[in-house]
N, C-alpha and C. Protein backbone atom coordinates (compact mmCIF):
# COMPACT_ATOMS: atom_id res chain seq x y z
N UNK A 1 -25.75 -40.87 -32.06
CA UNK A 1 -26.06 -39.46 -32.12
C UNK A 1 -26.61 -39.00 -30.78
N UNK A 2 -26.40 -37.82 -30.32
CA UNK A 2 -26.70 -37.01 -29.09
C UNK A 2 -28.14 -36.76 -28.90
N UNK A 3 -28.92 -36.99 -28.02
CA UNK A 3 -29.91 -36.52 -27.75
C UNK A 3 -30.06 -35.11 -28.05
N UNK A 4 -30.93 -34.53 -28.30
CA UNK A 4 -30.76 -32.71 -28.21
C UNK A 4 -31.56 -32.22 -27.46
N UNK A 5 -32.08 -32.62 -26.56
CA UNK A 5 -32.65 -32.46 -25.05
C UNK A 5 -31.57 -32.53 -24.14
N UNK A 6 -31.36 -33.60 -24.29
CA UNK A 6 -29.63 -33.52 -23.66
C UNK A 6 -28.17 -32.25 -23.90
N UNK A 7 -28.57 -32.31 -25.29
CA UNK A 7 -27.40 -31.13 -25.63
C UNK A 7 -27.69 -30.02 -25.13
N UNK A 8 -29.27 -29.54 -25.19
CA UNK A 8 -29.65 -28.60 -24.09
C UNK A 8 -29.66 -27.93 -23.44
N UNK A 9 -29.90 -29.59 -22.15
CA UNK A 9 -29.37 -29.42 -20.99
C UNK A 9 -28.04 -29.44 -20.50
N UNK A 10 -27.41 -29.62 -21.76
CA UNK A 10 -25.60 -29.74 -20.81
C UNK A 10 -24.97 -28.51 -21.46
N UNK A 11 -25.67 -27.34 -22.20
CA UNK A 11 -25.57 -26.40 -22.81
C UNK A 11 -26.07 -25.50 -21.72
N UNK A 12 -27.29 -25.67 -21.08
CA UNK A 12 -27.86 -24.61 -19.65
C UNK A 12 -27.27 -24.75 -18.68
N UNK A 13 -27.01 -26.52 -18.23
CA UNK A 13 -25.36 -26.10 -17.13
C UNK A 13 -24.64 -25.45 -17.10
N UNK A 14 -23.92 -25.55 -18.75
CA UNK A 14 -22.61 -24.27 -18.62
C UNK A 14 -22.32 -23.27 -18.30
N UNK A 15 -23.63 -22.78 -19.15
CA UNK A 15 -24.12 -21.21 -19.10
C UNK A 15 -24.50 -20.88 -17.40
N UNK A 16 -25.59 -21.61 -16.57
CA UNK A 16 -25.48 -21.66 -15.07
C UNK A 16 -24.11 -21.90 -14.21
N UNK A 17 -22.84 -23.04 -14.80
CA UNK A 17 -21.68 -22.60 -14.15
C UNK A 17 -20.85 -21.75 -14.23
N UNK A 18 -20.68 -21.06 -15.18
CA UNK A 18 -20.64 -20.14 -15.76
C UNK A 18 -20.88 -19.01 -15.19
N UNK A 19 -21.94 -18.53 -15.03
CA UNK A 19 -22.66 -17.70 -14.05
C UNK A 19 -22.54 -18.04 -12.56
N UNK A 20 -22.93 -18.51 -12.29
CA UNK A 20 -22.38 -19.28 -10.80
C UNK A 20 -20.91 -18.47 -10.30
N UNK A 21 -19.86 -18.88 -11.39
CA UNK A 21 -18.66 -18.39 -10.97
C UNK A 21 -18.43 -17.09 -10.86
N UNK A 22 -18.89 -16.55 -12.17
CA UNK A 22 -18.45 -14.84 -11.98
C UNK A 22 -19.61 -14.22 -11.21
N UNK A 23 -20.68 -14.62 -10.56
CA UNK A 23 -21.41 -14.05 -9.55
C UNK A 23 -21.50 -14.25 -8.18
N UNK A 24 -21.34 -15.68 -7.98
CA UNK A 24 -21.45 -16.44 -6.95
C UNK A 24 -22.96 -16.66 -6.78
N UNK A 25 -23.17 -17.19 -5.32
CA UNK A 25 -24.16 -17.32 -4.66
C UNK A 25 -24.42 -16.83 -2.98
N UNK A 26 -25.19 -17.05 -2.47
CA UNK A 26 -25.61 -16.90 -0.61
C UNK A 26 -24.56 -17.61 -0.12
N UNK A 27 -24.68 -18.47 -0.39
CA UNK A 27 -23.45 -19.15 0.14
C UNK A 27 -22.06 -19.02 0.19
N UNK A 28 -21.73 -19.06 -1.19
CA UNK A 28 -20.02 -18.88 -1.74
C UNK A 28 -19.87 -17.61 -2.95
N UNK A 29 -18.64 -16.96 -2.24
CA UNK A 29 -17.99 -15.70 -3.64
C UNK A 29 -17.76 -16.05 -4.55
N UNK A 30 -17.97 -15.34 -5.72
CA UNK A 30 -17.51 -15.81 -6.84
C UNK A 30 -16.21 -15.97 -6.85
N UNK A 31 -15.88 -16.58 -8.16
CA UNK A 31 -14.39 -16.89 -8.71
C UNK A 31 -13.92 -16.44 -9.60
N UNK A 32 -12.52 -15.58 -9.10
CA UNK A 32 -12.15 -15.13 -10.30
C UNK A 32 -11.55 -15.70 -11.23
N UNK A 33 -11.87 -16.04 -12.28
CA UNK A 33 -11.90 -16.58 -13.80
C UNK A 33 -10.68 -15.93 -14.31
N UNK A 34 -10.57 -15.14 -14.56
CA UNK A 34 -9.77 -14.20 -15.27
C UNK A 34 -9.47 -12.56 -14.67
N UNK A 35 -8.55 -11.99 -14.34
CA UNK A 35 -8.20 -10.75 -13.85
C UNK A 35 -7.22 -10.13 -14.91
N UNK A 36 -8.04 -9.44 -16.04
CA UNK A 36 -7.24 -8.62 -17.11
C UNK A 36 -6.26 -7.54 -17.24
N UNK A 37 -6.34 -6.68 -15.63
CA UNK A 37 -5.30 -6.19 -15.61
C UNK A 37 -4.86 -6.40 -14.76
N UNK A 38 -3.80 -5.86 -13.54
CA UNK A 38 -3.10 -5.50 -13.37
C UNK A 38 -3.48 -5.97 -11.44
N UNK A 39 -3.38 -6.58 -10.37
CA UNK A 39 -4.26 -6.77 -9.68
C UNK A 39 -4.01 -5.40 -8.91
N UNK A 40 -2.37 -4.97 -9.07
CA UNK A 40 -2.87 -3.69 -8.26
C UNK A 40 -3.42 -2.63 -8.06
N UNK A 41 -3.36 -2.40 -9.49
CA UNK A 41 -4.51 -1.65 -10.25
C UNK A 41 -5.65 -0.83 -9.37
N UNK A 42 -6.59 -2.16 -9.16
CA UNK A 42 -8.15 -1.44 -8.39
C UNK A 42 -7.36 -0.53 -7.11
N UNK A 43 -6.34 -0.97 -5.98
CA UNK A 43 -5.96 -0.11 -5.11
C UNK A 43 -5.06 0.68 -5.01
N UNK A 44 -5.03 0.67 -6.23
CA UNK A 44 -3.74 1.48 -6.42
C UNK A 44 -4.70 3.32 -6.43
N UNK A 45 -5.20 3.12 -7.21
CA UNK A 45 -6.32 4.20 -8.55
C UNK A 45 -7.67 4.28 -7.63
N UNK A 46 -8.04 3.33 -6.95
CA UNK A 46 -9.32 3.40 -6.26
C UNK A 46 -10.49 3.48 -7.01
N UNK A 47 -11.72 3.83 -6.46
CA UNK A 47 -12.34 3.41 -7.67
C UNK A 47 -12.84 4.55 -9.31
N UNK A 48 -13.22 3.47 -10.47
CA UNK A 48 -13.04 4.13 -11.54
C UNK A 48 -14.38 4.02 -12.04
N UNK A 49 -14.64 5.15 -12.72
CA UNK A 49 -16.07 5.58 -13.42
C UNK A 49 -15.43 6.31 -14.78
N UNK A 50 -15.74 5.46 -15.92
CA UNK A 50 -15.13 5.85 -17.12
C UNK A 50 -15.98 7.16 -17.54
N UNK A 51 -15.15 8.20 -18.02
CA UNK A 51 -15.48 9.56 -18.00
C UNK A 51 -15.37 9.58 -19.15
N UNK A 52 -16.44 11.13 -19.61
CA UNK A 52 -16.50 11.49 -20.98
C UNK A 52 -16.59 12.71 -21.03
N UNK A 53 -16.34 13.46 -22.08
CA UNK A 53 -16.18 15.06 -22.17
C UNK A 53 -17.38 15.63 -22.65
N UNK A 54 -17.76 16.70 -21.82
CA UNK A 54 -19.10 17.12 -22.78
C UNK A 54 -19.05 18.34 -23.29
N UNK A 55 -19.97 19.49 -23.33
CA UNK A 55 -19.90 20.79 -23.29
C UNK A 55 -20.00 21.49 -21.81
N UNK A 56 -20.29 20.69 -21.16
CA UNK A 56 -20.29 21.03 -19.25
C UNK A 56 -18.72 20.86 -18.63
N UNK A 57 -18.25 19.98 -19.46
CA UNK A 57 -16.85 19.32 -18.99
C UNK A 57 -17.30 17.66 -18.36
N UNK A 58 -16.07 17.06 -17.92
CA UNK A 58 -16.42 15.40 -18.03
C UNK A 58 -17.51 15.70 -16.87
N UNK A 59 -18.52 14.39 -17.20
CA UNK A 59 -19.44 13.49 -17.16
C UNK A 59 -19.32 11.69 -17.02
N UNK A 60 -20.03 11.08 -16.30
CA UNK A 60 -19.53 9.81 -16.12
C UNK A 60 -20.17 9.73 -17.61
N UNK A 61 -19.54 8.55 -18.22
CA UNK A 61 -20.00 7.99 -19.64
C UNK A 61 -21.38 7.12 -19.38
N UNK A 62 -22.30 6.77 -20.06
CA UNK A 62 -23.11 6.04 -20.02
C UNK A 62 -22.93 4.62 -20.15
N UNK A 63 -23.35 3.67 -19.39
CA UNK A 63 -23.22 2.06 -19.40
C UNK A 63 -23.12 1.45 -20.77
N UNK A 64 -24.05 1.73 -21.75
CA UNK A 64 -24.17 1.29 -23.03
C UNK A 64 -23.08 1.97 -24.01
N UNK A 65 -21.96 3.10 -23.44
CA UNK A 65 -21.29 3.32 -24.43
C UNK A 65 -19.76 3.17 -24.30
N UNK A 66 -19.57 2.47 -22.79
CA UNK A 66 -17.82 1.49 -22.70
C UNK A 66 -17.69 0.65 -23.24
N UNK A 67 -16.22 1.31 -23.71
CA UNK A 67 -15.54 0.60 -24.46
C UNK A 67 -14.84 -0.70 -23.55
N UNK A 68 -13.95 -1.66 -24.26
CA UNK A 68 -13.68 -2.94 -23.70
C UNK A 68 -12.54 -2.75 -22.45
N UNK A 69 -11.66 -1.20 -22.85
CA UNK A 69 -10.88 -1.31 -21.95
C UNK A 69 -12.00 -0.80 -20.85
N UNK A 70 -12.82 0.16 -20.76
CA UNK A 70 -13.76 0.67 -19.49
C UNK A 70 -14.28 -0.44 -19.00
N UNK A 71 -14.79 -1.61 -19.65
CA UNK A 71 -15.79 -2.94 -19.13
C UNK A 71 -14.62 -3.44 -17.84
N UNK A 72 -13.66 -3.61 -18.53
CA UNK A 72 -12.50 -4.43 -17.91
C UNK A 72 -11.93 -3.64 -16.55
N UNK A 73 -11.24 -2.32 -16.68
CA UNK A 73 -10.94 -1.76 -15.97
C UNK A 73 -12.31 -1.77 -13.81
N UNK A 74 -13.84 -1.20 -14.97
CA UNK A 74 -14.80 -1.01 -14.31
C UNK A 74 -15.27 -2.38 -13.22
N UNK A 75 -14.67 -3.45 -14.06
CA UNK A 75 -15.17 -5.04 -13.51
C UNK A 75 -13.71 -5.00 -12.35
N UNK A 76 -12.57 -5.09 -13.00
CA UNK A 76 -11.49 -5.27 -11.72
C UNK A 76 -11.51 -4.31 -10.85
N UNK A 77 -11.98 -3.55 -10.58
CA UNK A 77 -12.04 -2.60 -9.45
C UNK A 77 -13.73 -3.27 -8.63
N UNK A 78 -14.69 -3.61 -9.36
CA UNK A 78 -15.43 -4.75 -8.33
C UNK A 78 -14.73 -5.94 -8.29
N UNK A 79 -14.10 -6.67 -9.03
CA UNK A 79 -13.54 -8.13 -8.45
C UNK A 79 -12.83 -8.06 -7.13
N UNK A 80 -11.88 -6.53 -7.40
CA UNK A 80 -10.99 -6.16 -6.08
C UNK A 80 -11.68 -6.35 -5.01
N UNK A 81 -12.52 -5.07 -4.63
CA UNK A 81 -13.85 -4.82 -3.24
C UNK A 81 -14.35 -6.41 -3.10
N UNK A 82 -14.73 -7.24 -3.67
CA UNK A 82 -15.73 -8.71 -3.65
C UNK A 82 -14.57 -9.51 -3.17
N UNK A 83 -13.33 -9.64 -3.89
CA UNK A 83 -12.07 -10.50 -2.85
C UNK A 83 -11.99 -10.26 -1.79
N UNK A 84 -11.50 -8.87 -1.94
CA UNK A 84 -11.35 -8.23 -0.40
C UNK A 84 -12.27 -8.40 0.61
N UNK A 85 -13.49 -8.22 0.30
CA UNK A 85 -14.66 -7.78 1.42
C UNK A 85 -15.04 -9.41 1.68
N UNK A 86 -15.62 -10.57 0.76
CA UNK A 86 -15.75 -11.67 1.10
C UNK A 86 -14.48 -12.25 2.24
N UNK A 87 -13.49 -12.41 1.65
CA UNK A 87 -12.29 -12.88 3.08
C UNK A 87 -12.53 -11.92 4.36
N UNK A 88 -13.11 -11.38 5.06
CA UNK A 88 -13.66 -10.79 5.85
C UNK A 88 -14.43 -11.18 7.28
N UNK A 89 -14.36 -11.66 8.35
CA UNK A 89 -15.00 -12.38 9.36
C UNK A 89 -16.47 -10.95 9.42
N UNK A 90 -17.63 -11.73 10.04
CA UNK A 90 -18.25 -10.89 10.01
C UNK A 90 -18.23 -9.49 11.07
N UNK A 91 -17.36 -9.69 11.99
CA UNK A 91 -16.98 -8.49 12.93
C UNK A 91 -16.08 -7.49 12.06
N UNK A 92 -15.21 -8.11 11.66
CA UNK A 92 -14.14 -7.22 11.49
C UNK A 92 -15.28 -6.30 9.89
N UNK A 93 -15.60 -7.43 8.92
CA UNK A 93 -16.47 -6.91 7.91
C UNK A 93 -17.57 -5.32 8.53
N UNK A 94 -18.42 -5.81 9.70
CA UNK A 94 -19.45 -4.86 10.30
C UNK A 94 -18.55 -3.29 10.74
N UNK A 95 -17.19 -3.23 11.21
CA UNK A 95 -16.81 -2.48 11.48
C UNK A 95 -15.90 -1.24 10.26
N UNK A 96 -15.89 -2.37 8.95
CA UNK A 96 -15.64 -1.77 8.00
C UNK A 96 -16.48 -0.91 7.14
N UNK A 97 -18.05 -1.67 7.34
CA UNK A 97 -19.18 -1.14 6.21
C UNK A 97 -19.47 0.09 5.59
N UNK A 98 -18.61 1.05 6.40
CA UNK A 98 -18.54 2.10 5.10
C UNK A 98 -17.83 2.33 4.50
N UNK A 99 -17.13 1.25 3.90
CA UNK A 99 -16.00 1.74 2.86
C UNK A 99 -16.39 0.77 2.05
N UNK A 100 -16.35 1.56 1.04
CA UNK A 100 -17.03 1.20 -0.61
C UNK A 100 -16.50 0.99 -1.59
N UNK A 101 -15.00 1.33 -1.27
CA UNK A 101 -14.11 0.78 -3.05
C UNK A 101 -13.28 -0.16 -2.33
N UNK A 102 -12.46 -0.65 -3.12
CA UNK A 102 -11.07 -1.71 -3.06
C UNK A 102 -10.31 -0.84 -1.89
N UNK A 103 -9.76 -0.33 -2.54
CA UNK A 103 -8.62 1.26 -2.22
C UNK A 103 -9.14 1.09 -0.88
N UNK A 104 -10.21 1.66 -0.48
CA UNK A 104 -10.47 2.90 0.62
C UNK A 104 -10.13 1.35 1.73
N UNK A 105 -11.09 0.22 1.30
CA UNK A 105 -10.93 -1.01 2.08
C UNK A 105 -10.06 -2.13 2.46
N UNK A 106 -9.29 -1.69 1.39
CA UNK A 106 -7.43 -2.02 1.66
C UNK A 106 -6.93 -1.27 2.23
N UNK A 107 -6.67 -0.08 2.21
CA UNK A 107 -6.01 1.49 3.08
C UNK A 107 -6.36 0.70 4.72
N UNK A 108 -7.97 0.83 4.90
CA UNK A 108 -8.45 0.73 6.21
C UNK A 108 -7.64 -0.87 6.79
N UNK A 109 -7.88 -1.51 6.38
CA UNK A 109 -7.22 -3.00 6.73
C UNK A 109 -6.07 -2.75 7.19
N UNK A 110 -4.91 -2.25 6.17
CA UNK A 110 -3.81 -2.04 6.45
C UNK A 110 -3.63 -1.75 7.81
N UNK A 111 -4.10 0.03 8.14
CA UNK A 111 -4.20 0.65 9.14
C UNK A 111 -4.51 -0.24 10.03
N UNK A 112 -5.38 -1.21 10.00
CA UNK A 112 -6.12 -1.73 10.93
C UNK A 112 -5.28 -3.11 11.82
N UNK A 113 -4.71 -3.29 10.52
CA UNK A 113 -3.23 -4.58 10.61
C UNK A 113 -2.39 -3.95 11.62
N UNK A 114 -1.62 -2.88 10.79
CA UNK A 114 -0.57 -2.30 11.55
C UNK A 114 -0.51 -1.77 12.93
N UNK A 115 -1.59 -1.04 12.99
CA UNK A 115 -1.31 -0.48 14.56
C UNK A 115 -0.79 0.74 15.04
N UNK A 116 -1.45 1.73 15.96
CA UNK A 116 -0.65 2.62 16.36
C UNK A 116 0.76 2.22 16.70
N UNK A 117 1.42 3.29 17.06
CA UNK A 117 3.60 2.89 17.30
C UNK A 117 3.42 2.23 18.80
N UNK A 118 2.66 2.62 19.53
CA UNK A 118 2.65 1.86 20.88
C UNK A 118 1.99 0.43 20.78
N UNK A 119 0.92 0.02 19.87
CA UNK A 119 1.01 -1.66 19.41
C UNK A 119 1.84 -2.09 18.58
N UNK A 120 2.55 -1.24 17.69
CA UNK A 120 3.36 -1.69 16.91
C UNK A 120 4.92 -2.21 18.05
N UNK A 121 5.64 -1.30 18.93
CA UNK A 121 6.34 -1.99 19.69
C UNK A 121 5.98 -2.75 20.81
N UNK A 122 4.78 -2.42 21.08
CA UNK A 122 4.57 -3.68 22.35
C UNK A 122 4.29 -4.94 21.58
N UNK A 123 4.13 -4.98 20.17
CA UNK A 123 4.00 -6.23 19.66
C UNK A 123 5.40 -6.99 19.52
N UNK A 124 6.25 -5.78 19.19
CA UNK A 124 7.92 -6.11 18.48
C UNK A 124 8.32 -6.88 19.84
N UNK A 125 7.89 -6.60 21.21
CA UNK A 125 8.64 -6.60 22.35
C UNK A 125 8.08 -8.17 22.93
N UNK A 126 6.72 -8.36 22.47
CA UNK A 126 6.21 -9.19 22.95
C UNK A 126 6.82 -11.22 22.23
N UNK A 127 6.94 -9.97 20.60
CA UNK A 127 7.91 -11.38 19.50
C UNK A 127 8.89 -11.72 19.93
N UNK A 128 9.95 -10.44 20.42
CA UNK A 128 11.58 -10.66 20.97
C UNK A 128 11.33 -11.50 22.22
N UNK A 129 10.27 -11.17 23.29
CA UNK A 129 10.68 -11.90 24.54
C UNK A 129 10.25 -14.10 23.85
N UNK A 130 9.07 -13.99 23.56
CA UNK A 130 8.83 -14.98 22.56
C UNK A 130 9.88 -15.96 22.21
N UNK A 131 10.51 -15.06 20.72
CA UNK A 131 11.74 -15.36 20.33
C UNK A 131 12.58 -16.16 21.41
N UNK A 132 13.36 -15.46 22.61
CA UNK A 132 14.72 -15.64 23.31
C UNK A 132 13.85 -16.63 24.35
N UNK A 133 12.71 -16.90 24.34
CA UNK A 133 12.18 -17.86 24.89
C UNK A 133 11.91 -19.48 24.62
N UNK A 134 12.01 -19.47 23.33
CA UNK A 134 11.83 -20.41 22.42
C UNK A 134 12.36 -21.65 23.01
N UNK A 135 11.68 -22.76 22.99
CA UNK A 135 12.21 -23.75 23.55
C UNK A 135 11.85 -25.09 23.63
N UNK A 136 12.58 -26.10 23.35
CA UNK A 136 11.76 -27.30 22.69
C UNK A 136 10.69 -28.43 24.00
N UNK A 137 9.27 -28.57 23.73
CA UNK A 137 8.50 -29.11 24.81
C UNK A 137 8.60 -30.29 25.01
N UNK A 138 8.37 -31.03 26.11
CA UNK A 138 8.49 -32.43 26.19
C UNK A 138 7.45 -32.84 25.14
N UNK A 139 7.86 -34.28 24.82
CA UNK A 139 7.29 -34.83 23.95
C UNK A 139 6.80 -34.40 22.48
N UNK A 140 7.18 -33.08 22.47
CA UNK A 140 7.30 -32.43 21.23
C UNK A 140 8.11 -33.09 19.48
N UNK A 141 7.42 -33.58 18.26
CA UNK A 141 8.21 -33.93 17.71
C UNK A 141 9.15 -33.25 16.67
N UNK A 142 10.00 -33.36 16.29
CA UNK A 142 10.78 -32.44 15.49
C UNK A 142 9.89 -31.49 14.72
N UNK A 143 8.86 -32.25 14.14
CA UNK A 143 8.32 -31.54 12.76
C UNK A 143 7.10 -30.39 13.62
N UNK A 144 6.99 -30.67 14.43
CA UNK A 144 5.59 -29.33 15.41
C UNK A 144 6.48 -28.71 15.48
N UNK A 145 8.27 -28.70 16.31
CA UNK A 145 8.89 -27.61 16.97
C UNK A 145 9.22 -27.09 15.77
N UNK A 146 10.00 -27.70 14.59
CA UNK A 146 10.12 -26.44 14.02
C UNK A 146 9.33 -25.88 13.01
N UNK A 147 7.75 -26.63 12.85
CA UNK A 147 6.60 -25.58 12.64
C UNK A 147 6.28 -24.42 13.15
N UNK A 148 6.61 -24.65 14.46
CA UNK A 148 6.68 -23.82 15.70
C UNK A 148 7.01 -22.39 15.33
N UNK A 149 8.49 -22.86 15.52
CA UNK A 149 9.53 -22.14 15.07
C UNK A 149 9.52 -21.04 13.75
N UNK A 150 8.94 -21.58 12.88
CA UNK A 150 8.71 -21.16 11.40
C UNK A 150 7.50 -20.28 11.69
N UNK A 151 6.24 -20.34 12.46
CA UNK A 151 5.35 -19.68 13.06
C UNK A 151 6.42 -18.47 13.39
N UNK A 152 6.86 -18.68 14.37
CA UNK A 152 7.37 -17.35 15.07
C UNK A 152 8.52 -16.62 13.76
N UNK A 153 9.08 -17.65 13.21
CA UNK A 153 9.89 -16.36 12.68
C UNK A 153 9.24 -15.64 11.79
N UNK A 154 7.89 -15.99 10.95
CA UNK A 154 7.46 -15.32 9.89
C UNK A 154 6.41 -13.73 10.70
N UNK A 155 6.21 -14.46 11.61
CA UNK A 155 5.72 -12.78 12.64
C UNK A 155 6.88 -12.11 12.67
N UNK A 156 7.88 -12.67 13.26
CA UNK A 156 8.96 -11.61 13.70
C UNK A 156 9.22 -10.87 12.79
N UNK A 157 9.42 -11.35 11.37
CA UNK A 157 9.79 -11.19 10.16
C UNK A 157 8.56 -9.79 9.64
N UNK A 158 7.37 -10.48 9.76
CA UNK A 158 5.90 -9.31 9.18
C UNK A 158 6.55 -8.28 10.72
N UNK A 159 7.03 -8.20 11.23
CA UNK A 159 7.01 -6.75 12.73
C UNK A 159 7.94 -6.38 12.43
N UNK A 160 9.34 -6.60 11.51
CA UNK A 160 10.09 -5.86 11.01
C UNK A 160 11.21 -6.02 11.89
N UNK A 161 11.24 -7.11 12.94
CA UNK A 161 12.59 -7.66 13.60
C UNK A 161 13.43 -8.34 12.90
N UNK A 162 14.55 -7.83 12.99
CA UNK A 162 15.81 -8.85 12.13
C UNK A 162 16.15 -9.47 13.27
N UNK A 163 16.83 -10.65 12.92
CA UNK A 163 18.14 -11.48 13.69
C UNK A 163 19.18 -11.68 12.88
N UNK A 164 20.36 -12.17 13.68
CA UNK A 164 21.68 -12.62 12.48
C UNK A 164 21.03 -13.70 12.72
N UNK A 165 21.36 -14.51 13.78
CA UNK A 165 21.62 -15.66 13.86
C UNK A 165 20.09 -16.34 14.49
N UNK A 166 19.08 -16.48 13.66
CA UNK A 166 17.60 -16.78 13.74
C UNK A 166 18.01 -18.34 13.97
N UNK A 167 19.28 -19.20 13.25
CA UNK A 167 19.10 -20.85 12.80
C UNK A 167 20.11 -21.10 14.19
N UNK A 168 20.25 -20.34 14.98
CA UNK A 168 21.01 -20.68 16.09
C UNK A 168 19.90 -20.85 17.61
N UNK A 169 19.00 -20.05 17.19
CA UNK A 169 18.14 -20.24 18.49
C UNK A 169 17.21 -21.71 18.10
N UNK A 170 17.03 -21.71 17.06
CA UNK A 170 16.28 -22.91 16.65
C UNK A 170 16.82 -24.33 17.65
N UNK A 171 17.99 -24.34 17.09
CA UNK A 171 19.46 -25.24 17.73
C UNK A 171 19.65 -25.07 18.89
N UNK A 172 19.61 -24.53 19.54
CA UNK A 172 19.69 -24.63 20.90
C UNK A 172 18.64 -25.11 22.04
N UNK A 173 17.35 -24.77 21.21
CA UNK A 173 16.34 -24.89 22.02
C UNK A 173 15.60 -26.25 21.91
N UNK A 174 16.88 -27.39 21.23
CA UNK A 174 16.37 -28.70 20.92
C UNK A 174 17.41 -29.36 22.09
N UNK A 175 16.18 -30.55 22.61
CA UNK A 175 16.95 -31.01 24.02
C UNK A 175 18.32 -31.77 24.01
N UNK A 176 19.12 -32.07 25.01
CA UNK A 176 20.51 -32.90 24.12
C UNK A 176 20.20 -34.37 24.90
N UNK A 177 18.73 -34.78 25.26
CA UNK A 177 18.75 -36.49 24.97
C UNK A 177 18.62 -37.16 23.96
């Protein structure tokens, strides 16, 4: 038979890992456990405050009176912002700090990814010269060059450069000893 000091204590672990996960700590973000709707949801809609009708007209609803879809909805729109904002270096994070929902802090990223049209083609220009440059290094072994390789095409690919013939430069740029 089980101790029940023991059962307990391996009953207050749970409940502490448990907690642990859907909160985290100083150290590490929580984990998402479960995401009930929809992930695009939180940025899609931005953020949500379950509303109620009064004699004034809507009113945010009170905490104690959401329902399961409001709990759920209200929680994935913080799980969103807490993914998002934790993957974050602390520069790029400091330059974001006023943006407060999922939405607004996905929007900004994006923007922030993409680039005005003059980084956007000096980037395209900088992949193409790259690209037609490509070329296999001494002592290089098969599996780095065409890591390499696979590096560059998935940029070229995110900047919106096509090639026909991408598996031809690969091939060429391998030495013929």
């Amino acid at each position: 038979m089980a101790n029940p000091n023991e059962e307990v204590r391996n009953e207050a672990l749970r409940s502490y890992m448990i907690y642990e996960n859907e909160v985290g700590t100083a150290n590490k973000p929580p984990k998402i456990m479960t995401w009930d709707n929809d992930f695009e949801v939180p940025f899609e809609q931005g953020p949500y405050t379950p509303m109620t009708t009064t004699s004034i007209g809507p009113v945010p609803k009170p905490v104690t009176s959401y329902n399961d879809n409001n709990r759920n909805m209200f929680s994935d729109v913080h799980k969103a912002f807490g993914v998002v904002s934790v993957c974050l270096s602390r520069e790029i994070a400091q330059t974001l700090r006023d943006y407060t929902t999922a939405k607004a802090l996905w929007d900004a990223l994006v923007s922030m990814s993409k680039g005005n049209f003059e980084m956007r083609n000096s980037r395209k220009g900088m992949f193409n010269g790259e690209f037609n440059m490509f070329n296999y290094v001494q002592g290089e072994s098969i599996t780095r060059l065409i890591h390499r390789f696979e590096t560059l095409v998935t940029k070229i690919k995110s900047a919106g450069i096509e090639y026909d013939q991408i598996s031809d430069n690969l091939l060429n740029s391998l030495s013929y000893t």
